[in-house]
N, C-alpha and C. Protein backbone atom coordinates (compact mmCIF):
# COMPACT_ATOMS: atom_id res chain seq x y z
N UNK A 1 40.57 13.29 49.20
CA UNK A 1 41.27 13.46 47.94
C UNK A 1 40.77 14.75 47.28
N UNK A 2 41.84 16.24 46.91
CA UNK A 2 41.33 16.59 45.53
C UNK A 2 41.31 16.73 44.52
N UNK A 3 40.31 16.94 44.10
CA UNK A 3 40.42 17.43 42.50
C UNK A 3 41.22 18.67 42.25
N UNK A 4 42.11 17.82 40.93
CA UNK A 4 42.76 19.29 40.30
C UNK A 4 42.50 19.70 39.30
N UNK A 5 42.05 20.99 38.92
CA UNK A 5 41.94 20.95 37.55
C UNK A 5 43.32 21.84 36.64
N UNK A 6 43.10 20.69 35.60
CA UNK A 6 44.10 21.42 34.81
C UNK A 6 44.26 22.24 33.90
N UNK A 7 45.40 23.34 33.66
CA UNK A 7 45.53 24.15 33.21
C UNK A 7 45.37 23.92 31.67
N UNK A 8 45.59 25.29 30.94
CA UNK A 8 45.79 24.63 29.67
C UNK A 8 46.91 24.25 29.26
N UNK A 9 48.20 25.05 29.77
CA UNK A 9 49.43 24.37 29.83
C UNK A 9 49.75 23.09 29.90
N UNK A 10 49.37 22.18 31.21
CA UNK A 10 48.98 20.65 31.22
C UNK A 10 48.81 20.21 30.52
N UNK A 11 47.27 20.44 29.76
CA UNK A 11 46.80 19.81 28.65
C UNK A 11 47.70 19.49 27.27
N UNK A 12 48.82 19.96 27.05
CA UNK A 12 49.49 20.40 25.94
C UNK A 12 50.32 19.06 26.37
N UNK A 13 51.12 19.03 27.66
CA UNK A 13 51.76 17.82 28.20
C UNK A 13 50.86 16.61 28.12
N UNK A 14 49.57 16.27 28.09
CA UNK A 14 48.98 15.08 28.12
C UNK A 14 48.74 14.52 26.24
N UNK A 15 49.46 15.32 25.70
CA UNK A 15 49.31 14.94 24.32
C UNK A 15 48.56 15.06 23.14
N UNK A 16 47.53 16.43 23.28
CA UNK A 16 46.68 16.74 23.07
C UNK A 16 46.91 17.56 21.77
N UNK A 17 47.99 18.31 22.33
CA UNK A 17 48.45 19.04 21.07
C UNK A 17 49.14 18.76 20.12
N UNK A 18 49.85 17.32 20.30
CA UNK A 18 50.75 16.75 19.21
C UNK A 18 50.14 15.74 18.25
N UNK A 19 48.63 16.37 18.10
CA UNK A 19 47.94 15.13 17.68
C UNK A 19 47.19 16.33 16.27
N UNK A 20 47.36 15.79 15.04
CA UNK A 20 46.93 16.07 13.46
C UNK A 20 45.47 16.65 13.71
N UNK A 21 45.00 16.98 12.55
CA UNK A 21 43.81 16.83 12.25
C UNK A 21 43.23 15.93 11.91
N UNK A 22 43.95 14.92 10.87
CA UNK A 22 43.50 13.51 10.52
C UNK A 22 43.27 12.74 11.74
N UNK A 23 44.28 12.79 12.83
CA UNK A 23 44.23 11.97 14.00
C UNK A 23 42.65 11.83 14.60
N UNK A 24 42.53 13.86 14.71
CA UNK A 24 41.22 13.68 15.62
C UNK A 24 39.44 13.37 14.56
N UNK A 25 40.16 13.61 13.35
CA UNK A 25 38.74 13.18 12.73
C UNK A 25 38.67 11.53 12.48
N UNK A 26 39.74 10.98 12.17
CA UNK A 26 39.91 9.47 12.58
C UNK A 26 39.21 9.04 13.90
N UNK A 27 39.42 10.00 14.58
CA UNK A 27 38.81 9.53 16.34
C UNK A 27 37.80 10.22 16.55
N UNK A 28 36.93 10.93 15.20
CA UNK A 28 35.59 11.27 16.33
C UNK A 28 34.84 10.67 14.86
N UNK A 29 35.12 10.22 13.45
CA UNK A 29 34.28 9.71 12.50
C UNK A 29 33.78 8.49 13.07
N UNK A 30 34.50 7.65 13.85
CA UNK A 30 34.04 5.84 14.20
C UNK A 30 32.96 6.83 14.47
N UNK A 31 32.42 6.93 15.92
CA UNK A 31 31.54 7.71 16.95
C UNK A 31 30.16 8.14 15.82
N UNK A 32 30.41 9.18 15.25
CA UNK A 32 29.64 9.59 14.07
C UNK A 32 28.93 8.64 13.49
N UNK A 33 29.69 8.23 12.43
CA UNK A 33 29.33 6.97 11.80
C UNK A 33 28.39 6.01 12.41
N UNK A 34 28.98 5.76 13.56
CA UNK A 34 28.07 4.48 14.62
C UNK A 34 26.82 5.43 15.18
N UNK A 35 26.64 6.81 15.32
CA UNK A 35 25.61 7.26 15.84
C UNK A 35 24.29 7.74 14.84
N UNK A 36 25.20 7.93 13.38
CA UNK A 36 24.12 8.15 12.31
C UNK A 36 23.63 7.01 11.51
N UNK A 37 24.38 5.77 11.94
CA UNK A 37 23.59 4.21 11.38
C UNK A 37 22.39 3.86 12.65
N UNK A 38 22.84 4.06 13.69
CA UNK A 38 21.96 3.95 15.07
C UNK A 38 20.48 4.50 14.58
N UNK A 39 20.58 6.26 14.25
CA UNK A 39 19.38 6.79 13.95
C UNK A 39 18.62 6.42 12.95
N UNK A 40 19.50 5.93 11.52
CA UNK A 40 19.14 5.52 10.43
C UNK A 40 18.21 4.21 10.30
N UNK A 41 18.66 3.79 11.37
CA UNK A 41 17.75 2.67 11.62
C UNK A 41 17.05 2.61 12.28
N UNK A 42 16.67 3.45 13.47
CA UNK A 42 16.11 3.17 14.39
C UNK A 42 14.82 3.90 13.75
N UNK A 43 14.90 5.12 12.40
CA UNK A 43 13.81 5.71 12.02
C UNK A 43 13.74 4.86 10.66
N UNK A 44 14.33 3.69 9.88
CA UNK A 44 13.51 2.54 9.31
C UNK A 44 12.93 1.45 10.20
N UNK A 45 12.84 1.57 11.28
CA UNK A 45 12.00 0.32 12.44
C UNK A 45 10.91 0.97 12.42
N UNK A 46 10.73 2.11 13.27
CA UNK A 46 9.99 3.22 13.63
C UNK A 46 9.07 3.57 12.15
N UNK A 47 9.37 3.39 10.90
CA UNK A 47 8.65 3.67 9.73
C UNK A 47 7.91 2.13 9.07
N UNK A 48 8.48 1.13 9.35
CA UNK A 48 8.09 0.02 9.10
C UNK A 48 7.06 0.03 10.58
N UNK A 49 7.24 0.13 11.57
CA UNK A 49 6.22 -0.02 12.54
C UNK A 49 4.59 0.61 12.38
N UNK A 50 4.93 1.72 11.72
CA UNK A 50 4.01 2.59 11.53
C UNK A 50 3.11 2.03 10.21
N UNK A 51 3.91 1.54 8.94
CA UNK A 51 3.30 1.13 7.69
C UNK A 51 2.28 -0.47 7.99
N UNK A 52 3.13 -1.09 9.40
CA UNK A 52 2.56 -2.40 10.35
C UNK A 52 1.02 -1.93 10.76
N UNK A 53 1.49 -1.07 11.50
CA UNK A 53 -0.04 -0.56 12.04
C UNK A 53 -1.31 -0.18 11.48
N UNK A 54 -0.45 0.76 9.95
CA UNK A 54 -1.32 0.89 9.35
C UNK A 54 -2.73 0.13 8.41
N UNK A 55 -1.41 -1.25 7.89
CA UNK A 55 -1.78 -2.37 7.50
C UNK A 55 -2.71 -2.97 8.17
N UNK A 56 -2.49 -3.39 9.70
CA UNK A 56 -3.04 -3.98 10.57
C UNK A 56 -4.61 -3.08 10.42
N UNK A 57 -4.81 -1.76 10.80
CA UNK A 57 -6.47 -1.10 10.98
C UNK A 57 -6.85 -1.37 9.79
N UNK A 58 -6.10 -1.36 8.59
CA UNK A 58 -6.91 -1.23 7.29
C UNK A 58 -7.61 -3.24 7.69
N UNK A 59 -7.00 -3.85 7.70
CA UNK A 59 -7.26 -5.58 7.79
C UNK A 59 -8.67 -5.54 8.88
N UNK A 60 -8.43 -5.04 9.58
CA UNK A 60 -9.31 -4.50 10.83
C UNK A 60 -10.62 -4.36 10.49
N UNK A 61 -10.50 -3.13 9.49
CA UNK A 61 -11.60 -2.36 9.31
C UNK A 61 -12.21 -3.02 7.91
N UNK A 62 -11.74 -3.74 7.30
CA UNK A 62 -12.20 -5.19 5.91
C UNK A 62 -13.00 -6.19 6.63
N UNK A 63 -12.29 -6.42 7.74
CA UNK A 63 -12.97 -7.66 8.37
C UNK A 63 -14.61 -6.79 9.07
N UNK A 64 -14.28 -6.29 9.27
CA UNK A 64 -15.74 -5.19 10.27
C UNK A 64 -16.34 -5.34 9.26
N UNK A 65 -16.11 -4.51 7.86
CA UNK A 65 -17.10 -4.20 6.92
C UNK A 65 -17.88 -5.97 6.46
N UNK A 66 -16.67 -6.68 6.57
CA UNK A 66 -17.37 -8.17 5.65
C UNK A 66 -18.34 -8.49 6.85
N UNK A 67 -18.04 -8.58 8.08
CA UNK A 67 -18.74 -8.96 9.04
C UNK A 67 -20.23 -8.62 9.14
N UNK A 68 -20.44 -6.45 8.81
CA UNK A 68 -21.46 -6.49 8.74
C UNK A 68 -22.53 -6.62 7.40
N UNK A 69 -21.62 -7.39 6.52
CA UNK A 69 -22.31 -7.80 5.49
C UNK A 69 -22.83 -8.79 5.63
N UNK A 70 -21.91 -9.70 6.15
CA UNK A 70 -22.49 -11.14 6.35
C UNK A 70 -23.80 -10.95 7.44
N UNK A 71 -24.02 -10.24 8.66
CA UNK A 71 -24.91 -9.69 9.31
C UNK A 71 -26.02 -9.48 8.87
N UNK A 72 -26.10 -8.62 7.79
CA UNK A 72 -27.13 -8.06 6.84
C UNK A 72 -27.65 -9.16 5.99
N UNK A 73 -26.99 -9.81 5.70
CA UNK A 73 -27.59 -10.90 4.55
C UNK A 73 -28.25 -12.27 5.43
N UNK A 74 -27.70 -12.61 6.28
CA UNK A 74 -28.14 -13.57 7.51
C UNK A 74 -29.38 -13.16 7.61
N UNK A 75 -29.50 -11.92 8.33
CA UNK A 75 -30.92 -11.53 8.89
C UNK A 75 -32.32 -11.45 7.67
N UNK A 76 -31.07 -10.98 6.62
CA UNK A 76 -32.15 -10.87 4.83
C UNK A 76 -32.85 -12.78 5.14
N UNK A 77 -31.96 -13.52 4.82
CA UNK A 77 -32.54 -14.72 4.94
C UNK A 77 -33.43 -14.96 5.85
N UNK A 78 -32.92 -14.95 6.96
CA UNK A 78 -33.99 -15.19 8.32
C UNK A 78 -35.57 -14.50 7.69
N UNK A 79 -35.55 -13.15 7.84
CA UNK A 79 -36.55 -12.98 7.44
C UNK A 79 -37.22 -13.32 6.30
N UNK A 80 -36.58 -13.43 4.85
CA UNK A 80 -37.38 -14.05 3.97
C UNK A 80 -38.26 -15.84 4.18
N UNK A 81 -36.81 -16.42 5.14
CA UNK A 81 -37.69 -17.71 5.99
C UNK A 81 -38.76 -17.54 6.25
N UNK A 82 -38.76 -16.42 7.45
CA UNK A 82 -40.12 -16.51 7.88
C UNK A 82 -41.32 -15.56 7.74
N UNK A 83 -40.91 -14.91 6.68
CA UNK A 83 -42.08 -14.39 5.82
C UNK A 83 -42.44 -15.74 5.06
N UNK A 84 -41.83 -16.23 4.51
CA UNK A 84 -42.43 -18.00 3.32
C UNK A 84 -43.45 -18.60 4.16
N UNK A 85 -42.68 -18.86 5.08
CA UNK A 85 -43.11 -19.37 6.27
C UNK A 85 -44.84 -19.29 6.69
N UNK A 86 -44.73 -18.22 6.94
CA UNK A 86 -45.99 -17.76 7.98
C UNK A 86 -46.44 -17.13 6.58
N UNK A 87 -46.63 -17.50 5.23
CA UNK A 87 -48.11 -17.43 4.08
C UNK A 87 -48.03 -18.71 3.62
N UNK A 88 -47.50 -19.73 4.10
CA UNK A 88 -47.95 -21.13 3.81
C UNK A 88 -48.67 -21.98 4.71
């Protein structure tokens, strides 16, 4: 089988040219429209993901800090135990 390609003459016969301006912005706004809600959202996921993450290290890094508090004060005790301890 081949390929033909067509002229521009042709093109005029396939209906191309009897078609408005309204016609073709009617037929390329859907397209548009559906491709700039696509991005619009896909960079509020992508920004909520990021404000997620951020949230998440800050929670992260609260829990570390309480942790090595509680660490510090444990061992404060321990040792004041057994300093009491060992002068009685």
């Amino acid at each position: 089988m081949r390929l033909r390609i067509l002229s521009p003459i042709r093109w005029f016969t396939l209906g191309v040219a009897g078609k408005t301006s309204w016609e073709w912005m009617k037929l390329l706004l859907i397209p548009l429209f559906l491709t700039g809600g696509a991005l619009y959202l896909e960079n509020q996921v992508e920004r909520r993901q990021e404000r997620i993450a951020a949230e998440r290290y800050e929670q992260e890094a609260q829990i570390a800090a309480e942790r090595a508090k509680q660490e510090t004060l444990t061992s404060y005790f321990e040792q004041t135990k057994e300093l009491l301890l060992s002068e009685n």
